[in-house]
PDB file of N, CA and C in Angstrom:
ATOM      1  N   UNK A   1       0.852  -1.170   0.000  1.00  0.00           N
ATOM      2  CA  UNK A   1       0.000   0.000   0.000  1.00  0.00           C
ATOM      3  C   UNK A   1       0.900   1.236   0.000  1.00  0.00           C
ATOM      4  N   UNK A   2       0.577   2.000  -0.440  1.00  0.00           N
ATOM      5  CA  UNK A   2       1.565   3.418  -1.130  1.00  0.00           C
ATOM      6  C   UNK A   2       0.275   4.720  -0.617  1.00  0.00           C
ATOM      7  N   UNK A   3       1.353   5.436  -0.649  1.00  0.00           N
ATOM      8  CA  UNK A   3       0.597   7.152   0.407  1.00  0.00           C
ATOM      9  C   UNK A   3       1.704   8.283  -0.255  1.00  0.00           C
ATOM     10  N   UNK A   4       1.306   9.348   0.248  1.00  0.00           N
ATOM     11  CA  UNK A   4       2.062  10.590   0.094  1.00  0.00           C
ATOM     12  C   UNK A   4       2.368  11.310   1.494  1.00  0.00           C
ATOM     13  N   UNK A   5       2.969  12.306   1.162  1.00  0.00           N
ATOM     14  CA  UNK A   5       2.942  13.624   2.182  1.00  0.00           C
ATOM     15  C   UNK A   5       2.743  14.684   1.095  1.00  0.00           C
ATOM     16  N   UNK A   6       1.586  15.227   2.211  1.00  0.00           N
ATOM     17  CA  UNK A   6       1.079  16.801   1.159  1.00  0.00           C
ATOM     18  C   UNK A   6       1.467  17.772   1.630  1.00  0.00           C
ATOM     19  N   UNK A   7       1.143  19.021   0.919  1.00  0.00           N
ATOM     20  CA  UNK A   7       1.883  20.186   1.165  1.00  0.00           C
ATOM     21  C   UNK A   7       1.959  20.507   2.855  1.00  0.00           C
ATOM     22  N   UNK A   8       1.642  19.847   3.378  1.00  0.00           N
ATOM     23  CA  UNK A   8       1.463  20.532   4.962  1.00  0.00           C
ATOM     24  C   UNK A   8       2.849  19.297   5.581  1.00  0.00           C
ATOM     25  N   UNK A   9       3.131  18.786   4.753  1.00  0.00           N
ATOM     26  CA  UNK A   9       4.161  17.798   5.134  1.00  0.00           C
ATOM     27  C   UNK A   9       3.226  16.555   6.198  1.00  0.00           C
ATOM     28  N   UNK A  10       2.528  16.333   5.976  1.00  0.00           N
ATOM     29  CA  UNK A  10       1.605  15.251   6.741  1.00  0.00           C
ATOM     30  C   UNK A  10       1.598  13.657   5.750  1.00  0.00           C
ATOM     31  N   UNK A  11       1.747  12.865   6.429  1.00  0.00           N
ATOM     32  CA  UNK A  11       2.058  11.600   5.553  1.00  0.00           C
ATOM     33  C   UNK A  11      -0.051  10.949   5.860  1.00  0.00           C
ATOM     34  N   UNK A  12       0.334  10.620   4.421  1.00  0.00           N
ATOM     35  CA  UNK A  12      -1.401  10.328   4.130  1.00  0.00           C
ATOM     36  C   UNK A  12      -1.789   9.075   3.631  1.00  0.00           C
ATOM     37  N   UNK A  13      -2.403   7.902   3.625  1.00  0.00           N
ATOM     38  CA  UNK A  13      -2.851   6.999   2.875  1.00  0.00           C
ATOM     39  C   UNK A  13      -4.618   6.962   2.766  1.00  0.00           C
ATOM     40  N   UNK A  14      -4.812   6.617   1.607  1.00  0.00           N
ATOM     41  CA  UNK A  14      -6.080   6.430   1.195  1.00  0.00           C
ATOM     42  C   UNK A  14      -6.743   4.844   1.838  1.00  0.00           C
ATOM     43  N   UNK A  15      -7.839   5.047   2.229  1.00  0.00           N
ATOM     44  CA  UNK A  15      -8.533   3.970   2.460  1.00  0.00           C
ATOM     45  C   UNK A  15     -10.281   4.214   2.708  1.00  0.00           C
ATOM     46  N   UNK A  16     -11.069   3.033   2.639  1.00  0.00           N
ATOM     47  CA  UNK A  16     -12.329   3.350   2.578  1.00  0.00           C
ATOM     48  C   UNK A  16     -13.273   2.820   3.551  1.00  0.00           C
ATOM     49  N   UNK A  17     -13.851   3.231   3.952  1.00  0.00           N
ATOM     50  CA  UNK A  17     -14.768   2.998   5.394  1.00  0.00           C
ATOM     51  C   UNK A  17     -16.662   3.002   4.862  1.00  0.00           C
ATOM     52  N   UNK A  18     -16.997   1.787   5.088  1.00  0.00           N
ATOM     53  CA  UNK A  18     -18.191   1.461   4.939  1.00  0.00           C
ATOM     54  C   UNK A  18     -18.491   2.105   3.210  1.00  0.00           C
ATOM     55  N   UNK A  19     -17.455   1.388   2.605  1.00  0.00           N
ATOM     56  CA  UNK A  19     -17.262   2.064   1.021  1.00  0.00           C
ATOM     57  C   UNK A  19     -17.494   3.138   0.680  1.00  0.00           C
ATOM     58  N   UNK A  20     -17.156   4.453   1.618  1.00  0.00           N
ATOM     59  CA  UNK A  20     -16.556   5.711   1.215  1.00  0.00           C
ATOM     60  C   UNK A  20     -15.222   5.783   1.047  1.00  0.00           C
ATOM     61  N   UNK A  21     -14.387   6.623  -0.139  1.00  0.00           N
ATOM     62  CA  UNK A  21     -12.861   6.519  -0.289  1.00  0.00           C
ATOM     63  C   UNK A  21     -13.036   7.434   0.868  1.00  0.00           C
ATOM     64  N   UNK A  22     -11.643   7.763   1.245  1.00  0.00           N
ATOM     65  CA  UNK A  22     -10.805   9.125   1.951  1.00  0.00           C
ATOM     66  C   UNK A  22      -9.553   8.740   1.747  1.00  0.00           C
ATOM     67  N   UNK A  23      -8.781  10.348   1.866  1.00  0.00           N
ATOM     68  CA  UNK A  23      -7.528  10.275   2.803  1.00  0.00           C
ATOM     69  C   UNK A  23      -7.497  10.592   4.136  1.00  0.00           C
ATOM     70  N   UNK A  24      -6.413   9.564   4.599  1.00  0.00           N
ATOM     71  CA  UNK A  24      -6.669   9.939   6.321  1.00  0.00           C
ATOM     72  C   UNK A  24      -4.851  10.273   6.324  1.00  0.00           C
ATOM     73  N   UNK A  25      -4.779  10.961   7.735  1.00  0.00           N
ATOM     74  CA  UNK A  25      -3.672  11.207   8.180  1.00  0.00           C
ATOM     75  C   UNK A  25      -3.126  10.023   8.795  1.00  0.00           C
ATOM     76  N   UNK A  26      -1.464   9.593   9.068  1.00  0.00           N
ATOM     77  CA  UNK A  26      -1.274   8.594   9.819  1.00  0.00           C
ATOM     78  C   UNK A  26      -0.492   9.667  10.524  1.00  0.00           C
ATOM     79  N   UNK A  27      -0.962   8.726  12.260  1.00  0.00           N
ATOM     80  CA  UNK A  27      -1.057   9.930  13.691  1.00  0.00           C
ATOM     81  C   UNK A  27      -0.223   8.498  14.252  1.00  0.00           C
ATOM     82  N   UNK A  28       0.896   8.663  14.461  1.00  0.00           N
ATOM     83  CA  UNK A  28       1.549   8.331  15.514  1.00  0.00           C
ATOM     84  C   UNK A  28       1.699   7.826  17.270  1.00  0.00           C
ATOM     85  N   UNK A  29       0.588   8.666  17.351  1.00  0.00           N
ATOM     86  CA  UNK A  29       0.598   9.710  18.338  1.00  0.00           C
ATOM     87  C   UNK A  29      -0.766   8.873  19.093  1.00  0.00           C
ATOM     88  N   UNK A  30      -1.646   8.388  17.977  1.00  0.00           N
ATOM     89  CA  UNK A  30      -3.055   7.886  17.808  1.00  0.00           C
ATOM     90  C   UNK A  30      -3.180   6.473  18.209  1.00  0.00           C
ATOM     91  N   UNK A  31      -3.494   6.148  19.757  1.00  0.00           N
ATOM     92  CA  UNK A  31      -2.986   4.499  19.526  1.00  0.00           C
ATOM     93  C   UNK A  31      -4.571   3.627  19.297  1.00  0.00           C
ATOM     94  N   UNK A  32      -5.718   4.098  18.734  1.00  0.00           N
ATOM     95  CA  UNK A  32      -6.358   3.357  18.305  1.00  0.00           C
ATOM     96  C   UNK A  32      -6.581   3.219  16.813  1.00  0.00           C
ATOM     97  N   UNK A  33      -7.379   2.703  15.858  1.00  0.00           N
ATOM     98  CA  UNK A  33      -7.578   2.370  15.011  1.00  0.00           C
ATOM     99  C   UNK A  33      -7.872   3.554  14.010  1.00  0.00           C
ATOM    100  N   UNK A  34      -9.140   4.624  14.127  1.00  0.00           N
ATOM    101  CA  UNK A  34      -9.368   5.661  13.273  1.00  0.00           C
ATOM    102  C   UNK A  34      -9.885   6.640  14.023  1.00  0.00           C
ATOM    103  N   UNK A  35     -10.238   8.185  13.262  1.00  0.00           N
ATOM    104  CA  UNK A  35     -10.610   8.815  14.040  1.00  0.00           C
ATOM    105  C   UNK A  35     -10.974   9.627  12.976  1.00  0.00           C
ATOM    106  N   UNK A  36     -12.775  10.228  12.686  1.00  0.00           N
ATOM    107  CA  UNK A  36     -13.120  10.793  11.467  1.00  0.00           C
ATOM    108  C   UNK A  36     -13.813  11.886  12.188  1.00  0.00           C
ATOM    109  N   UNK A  37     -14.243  12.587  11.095  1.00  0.00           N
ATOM    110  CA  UNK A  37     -15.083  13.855  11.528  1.00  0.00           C
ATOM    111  C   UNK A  37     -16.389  13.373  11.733  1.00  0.00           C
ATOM    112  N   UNK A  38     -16.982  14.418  12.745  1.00  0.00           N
ATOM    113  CA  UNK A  38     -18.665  13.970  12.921  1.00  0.00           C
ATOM    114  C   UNK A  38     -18.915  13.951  11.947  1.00  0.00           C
ATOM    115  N   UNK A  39     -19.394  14.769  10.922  1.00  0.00           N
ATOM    116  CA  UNK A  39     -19.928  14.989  10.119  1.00  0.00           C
ATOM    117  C   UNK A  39     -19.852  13.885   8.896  1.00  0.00           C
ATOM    118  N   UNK A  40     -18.745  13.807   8.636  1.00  0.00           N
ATOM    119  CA  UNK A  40     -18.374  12.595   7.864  1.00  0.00           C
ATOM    120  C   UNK A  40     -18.984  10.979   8.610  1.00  0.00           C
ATOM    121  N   UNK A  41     -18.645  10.895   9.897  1.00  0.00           N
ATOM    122  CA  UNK A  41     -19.662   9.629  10.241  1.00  0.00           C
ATOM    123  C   UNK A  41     -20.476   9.579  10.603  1.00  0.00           C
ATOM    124  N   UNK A  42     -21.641  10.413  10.655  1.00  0.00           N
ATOM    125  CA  UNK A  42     -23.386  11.020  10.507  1.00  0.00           C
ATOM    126  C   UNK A  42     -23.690  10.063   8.613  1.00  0.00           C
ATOM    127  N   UNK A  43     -23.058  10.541   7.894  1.00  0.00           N
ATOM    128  CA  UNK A  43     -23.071  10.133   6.926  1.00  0.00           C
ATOM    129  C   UNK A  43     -23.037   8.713   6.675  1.00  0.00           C
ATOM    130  N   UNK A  44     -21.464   7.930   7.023  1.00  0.00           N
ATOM    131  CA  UNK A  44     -21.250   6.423   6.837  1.00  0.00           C
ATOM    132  C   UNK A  44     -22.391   5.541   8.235  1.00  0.00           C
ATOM    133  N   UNK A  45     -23.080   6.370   8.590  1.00  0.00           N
ATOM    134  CA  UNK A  45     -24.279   5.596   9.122  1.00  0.00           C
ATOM    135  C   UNK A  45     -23.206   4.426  10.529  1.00  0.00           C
ATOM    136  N   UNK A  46     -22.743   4.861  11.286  1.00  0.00           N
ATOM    137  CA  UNK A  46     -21.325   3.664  12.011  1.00  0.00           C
ATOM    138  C   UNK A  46     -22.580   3.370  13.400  1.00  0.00           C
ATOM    139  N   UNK A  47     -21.632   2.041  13.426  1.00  0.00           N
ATOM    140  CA  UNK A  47     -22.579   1.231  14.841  1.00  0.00           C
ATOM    141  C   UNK A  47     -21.557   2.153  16.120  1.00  0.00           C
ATOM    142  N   UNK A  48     -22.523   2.463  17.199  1.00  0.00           N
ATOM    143  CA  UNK A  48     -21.840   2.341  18.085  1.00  0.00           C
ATOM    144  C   UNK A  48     -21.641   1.369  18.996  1.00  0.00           C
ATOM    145  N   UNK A  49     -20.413   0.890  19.339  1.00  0.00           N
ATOM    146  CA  UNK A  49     -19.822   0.057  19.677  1.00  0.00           C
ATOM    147  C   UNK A  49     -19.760   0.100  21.772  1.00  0.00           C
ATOM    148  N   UNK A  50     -19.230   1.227  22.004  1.00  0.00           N
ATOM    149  CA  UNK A  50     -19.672   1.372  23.511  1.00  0.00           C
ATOM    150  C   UNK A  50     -18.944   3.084  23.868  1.00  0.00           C
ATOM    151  N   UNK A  51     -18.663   3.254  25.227  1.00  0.00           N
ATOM    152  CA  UNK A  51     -18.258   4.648  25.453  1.00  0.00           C
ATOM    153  C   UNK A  51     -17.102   4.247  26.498  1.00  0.00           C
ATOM    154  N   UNK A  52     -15.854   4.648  26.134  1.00  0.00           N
ATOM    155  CA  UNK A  52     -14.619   4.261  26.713  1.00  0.00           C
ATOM    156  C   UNK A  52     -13.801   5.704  27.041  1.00  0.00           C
ATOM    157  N   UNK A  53     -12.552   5.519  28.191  1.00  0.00           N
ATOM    158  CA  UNK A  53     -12.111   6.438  28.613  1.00  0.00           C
ATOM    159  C   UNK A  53     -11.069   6.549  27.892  1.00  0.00           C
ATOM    160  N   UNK A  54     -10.554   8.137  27.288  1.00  0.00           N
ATOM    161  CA  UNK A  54      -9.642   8.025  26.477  1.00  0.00           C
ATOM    162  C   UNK A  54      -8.573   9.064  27.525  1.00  0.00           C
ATOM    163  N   UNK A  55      -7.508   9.088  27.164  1.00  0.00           N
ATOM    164  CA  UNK A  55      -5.923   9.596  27.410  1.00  0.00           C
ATOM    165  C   UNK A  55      -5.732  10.707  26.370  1.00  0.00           C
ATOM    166  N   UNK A  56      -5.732  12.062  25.918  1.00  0.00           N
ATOM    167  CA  UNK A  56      -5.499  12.940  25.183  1.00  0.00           C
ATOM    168  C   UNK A  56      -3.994  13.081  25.678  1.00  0.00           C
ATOM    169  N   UNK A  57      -3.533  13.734  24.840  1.00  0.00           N
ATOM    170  CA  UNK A  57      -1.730  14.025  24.433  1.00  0.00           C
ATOM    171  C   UNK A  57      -1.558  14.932  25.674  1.00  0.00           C
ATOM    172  N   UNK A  58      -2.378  16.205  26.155  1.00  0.00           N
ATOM    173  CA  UNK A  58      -1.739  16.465  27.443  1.00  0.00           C
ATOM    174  C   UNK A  58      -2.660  15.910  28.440  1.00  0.00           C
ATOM    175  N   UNK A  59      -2.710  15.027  28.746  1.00  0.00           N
ATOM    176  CA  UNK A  59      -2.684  13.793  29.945  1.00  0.00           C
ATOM    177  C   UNK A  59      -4.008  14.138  30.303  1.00  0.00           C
ATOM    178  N   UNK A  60      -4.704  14.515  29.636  1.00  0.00           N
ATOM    179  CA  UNK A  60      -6.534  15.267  30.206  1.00  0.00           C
ATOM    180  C   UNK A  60      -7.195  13.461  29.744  1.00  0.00           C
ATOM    181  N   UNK A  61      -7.863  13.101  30.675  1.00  0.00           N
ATOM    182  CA  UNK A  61      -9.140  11.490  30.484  1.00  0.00           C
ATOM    183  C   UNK A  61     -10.462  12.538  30.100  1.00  0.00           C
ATOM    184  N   UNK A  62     -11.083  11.599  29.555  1.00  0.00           N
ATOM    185  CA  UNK A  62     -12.503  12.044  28.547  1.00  0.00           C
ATOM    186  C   UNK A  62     -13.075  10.836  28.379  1.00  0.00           C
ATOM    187  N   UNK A  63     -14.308  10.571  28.541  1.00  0.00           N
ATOM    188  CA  UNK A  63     -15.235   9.771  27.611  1.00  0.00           C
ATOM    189  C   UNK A  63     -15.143  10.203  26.445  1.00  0.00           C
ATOM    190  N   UNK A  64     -15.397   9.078  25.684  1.00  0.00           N
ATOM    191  CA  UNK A  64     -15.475   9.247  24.444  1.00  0.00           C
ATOM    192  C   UNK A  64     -16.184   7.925  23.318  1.00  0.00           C
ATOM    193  N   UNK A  65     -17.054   8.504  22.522  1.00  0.00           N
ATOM    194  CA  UNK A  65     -18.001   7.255  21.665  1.00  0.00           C
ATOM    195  C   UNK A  65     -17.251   6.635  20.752  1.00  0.00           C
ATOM    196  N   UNK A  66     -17.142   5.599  21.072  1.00  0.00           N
ATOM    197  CA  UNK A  66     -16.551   4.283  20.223  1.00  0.00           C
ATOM    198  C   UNK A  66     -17.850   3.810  18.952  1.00  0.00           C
ATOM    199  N   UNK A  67     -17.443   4.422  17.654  1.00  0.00           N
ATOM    200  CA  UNK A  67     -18.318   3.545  16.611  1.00  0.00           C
ATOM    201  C   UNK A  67     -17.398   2.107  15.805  1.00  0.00           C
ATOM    202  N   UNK A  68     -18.381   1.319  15.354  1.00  0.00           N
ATOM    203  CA  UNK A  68     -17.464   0.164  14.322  1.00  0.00           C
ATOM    204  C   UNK A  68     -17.655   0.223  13.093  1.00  0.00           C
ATOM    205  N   UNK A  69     -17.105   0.431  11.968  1.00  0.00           N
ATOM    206  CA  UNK A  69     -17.118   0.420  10.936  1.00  0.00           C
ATOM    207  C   UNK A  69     -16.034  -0.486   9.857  1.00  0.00           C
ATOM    208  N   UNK A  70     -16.865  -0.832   8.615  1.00  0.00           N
ATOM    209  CA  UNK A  70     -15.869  -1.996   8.355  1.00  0.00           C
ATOM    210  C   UNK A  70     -15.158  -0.760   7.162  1.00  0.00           C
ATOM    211  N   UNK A  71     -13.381  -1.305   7.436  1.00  0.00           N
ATOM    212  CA  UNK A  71     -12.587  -0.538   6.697  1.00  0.00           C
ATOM    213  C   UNK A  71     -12.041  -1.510   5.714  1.00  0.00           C
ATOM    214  N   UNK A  72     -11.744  -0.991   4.310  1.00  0.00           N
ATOM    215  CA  UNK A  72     -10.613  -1.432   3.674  1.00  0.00           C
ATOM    216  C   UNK A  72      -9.330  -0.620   3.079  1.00  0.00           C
ATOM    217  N   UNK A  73      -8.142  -1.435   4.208  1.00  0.00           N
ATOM    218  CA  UNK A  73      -6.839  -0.875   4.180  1.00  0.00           C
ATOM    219  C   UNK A  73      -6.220  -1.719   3.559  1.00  0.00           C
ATOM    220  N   UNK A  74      -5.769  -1.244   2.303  1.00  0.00           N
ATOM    221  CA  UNK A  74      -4.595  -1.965   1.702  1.00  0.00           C
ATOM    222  C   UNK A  74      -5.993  -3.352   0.583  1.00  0.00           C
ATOM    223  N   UNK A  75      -5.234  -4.296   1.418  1.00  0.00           N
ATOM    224  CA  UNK A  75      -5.892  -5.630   0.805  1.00  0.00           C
ATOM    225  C   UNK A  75      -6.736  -6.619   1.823  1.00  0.00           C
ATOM    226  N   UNK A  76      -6.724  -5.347   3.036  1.00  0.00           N
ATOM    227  CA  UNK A  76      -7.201  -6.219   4.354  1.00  0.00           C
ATOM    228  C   UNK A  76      -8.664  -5.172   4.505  1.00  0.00           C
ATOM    229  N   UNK A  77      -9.537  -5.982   5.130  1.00  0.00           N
ATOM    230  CA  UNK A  77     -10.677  -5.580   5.040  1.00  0.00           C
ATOM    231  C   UNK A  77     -11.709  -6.137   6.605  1.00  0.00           C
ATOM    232  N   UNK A  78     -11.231  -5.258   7.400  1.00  0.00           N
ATOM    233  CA  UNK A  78     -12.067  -5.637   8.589  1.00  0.00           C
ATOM    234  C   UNK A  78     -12.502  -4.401   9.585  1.00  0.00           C
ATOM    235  N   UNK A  79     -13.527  -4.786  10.164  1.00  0.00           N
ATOM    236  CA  UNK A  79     -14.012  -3.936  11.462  1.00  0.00           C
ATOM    237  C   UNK A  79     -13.206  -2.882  12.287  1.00  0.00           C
ATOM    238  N   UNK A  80     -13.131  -1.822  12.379  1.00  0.00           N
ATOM    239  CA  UNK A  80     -12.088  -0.802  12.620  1.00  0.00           C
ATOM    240  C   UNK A  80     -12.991   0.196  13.896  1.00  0.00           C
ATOM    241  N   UNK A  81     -12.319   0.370  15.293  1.00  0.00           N
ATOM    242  CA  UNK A  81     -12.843   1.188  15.936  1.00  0.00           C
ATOM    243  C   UNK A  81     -12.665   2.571  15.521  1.00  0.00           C
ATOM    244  N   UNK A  82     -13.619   3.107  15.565  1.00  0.00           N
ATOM    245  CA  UNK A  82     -13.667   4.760  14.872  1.00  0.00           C
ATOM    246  C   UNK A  82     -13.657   5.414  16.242  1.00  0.00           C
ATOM    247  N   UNK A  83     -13.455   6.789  16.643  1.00  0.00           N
ATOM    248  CA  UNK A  83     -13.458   7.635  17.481  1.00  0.00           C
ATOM    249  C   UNK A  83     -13.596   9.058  16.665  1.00  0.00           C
ATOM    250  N   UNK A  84     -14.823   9.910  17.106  1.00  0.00           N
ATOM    251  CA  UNK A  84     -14.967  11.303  16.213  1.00  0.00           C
ATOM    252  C   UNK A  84     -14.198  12.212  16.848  1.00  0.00           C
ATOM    253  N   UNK A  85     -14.244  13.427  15.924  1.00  0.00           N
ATOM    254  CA  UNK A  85     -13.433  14.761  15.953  1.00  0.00           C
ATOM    255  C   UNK A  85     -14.149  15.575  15.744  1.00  0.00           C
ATOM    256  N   UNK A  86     -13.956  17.133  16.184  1.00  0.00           N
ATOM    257  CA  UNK A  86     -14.335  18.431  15.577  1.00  0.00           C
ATOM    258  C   UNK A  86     -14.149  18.353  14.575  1.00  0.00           C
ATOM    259  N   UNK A  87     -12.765  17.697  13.978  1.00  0.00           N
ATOM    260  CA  UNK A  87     -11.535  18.653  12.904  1.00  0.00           C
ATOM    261  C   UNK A  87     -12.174  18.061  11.748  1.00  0.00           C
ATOM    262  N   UNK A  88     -11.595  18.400  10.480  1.00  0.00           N
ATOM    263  CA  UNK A  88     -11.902  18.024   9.037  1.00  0.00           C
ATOM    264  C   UNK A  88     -11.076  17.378   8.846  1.00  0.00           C
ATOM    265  N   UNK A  89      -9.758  16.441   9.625  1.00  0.00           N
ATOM    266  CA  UNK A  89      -9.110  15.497   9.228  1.00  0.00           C
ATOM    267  C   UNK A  89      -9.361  13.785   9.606  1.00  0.00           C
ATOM    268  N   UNK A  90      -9.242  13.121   8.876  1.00  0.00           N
ATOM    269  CA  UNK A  90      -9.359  11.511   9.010  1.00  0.00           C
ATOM    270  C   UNK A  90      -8.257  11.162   9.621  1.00  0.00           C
ATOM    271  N   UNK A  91      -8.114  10.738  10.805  1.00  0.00           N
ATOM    272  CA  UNK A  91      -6.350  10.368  11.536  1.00  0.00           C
ATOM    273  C   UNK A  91      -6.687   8.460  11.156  1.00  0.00           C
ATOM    274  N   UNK A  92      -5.571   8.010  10.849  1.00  0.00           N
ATOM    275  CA  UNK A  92      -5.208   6.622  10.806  1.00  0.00           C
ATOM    276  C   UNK A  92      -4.158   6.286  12.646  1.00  0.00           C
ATOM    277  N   UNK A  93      -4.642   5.590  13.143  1.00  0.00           N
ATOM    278  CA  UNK A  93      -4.074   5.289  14.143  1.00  0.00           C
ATOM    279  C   UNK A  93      -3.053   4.142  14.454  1.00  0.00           C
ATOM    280  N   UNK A  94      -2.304   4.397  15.486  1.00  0.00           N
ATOM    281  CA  UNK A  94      -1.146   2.917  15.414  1.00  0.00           C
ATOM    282  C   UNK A  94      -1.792   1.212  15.449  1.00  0.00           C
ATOM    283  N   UNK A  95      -3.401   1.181  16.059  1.00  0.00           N
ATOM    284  CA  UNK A  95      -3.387   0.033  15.993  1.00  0.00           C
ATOM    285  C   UNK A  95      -4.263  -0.560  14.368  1.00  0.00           C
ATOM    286  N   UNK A  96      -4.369   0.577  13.946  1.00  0.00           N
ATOM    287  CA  UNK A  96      -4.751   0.198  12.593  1.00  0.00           C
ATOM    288  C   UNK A  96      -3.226  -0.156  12.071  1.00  0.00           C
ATOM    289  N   UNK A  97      -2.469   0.344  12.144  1.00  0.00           N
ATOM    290  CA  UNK A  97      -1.224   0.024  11.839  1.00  0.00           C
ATOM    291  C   UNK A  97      -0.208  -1.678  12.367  1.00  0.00           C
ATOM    292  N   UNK A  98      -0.400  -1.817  13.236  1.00  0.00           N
ATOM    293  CA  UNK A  98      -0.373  -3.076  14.370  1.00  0.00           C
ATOM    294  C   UNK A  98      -0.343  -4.169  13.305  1.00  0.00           C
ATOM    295  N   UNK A  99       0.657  -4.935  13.094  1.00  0.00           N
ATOM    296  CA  UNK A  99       1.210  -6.007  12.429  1.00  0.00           C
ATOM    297  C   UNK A  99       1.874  -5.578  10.927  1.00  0.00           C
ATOM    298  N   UNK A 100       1.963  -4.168  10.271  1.00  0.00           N
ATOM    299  CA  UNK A 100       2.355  -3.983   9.475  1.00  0.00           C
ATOM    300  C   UNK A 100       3.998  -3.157   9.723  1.00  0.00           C
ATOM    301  N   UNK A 101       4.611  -3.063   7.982  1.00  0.00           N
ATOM    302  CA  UNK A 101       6.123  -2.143   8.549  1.00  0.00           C
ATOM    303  C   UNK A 101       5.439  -0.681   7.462  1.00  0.00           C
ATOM    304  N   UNK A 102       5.484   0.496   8.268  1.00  0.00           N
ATOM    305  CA  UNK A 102       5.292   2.055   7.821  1.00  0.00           C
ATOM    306  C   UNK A 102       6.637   2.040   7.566  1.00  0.00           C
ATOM    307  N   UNK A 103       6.880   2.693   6.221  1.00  0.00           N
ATOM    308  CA  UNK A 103       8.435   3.693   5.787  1.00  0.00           C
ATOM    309  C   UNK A 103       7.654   4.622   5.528  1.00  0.00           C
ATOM    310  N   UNK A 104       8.177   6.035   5.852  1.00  0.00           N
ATOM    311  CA  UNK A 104       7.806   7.864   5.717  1.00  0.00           C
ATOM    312  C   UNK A 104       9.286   7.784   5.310  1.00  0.00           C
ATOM    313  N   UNK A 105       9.176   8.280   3.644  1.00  0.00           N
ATOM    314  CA  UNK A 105      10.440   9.031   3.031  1.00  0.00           C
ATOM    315  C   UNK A 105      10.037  10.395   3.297  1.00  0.00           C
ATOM    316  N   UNK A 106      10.453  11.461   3.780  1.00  0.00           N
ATOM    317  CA  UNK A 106       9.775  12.608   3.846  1.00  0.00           C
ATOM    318  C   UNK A 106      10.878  13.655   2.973  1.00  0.00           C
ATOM    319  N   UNK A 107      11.975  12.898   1.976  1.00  0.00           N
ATOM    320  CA  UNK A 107      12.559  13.506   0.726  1.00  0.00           C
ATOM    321  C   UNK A 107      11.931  13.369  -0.564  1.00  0.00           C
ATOM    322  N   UNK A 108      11.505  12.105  -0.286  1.00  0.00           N
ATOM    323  CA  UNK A 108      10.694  11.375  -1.730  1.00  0.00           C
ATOM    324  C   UNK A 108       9.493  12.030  -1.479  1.00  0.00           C
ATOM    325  N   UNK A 109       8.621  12.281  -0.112  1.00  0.00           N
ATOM    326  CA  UNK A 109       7.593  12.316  -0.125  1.00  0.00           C
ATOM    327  C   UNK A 109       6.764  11.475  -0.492  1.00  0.00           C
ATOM    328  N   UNK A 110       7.100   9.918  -0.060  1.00  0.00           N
ATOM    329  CA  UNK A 110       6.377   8.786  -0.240  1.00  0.00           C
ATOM    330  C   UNK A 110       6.259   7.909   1.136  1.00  0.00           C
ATOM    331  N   UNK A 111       4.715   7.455   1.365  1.00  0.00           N
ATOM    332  CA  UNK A 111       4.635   6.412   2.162  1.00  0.00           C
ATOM    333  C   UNK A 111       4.464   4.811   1.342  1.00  0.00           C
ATOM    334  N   UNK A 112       5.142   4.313   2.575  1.00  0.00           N
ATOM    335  CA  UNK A 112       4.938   2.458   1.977  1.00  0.00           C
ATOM    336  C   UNK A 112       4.344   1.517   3.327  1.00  0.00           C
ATOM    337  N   UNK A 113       3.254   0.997   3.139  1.00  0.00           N
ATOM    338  CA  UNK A 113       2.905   0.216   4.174  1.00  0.00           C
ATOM    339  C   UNK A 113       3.160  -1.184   3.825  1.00  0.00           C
ATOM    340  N   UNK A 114       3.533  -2.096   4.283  1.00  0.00           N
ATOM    341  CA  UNK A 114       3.868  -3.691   3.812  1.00  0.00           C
ATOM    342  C   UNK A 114       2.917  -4.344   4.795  1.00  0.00           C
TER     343      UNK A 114
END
């Protein structure tokens, strides 16, 4: 599976959720599976799954709504926990990532997922 980095220098891969395309961001940072805009999953119609306590980057806990939606990444195609946002970006998270190898050329400006 192959991605870019766009002008904002953000490394991106395409994938599709309840057979909508997008690009999502890959978040590092992100240790669950996805994370879309309300607005965008009002639309893909997503199950909710349950309401779990999350860990934000400066150490603040939150509830937060867990939906399931089936994703296809790459050539793999399964059930993906979603978590919403304010923002207008799609984040890809580390455990969507979880059994694969990420390379970020950020000269080439190419991603490679194996």
């Amino acid at each position: 599976m192959r991605g870019y980095i766009d002008s904002y220098g953000q490394p991106k891969v395409n994938l599709a959720i309840n057979g909508l395309t997008m690009d999502a961001i890959i978040d590092t940072g992100f240790d669950s599976d996805l994370c879309l805009p309300i607005q965008l999953a009002i639309q893909l119609g997503l199950r909710l799954k349950e309401i779990a306590t999350v860990e934000l980057a400066d150490g603040t806990r939150k509830r937060e709504l867990v939906f399931i939606g089936s994703v296809k990444f790459g050539d793999e195609l399964k059930d993906a926990r979603i978590m919403l946002t304010e923002s207008e970006d799609a984040l890809i998270g580390t455990r969507m990532l979880s059994g694969h190898i990420l390379k970020i050329d950020f000269i080439r400006k190419e991603i490679e997922i194996e």
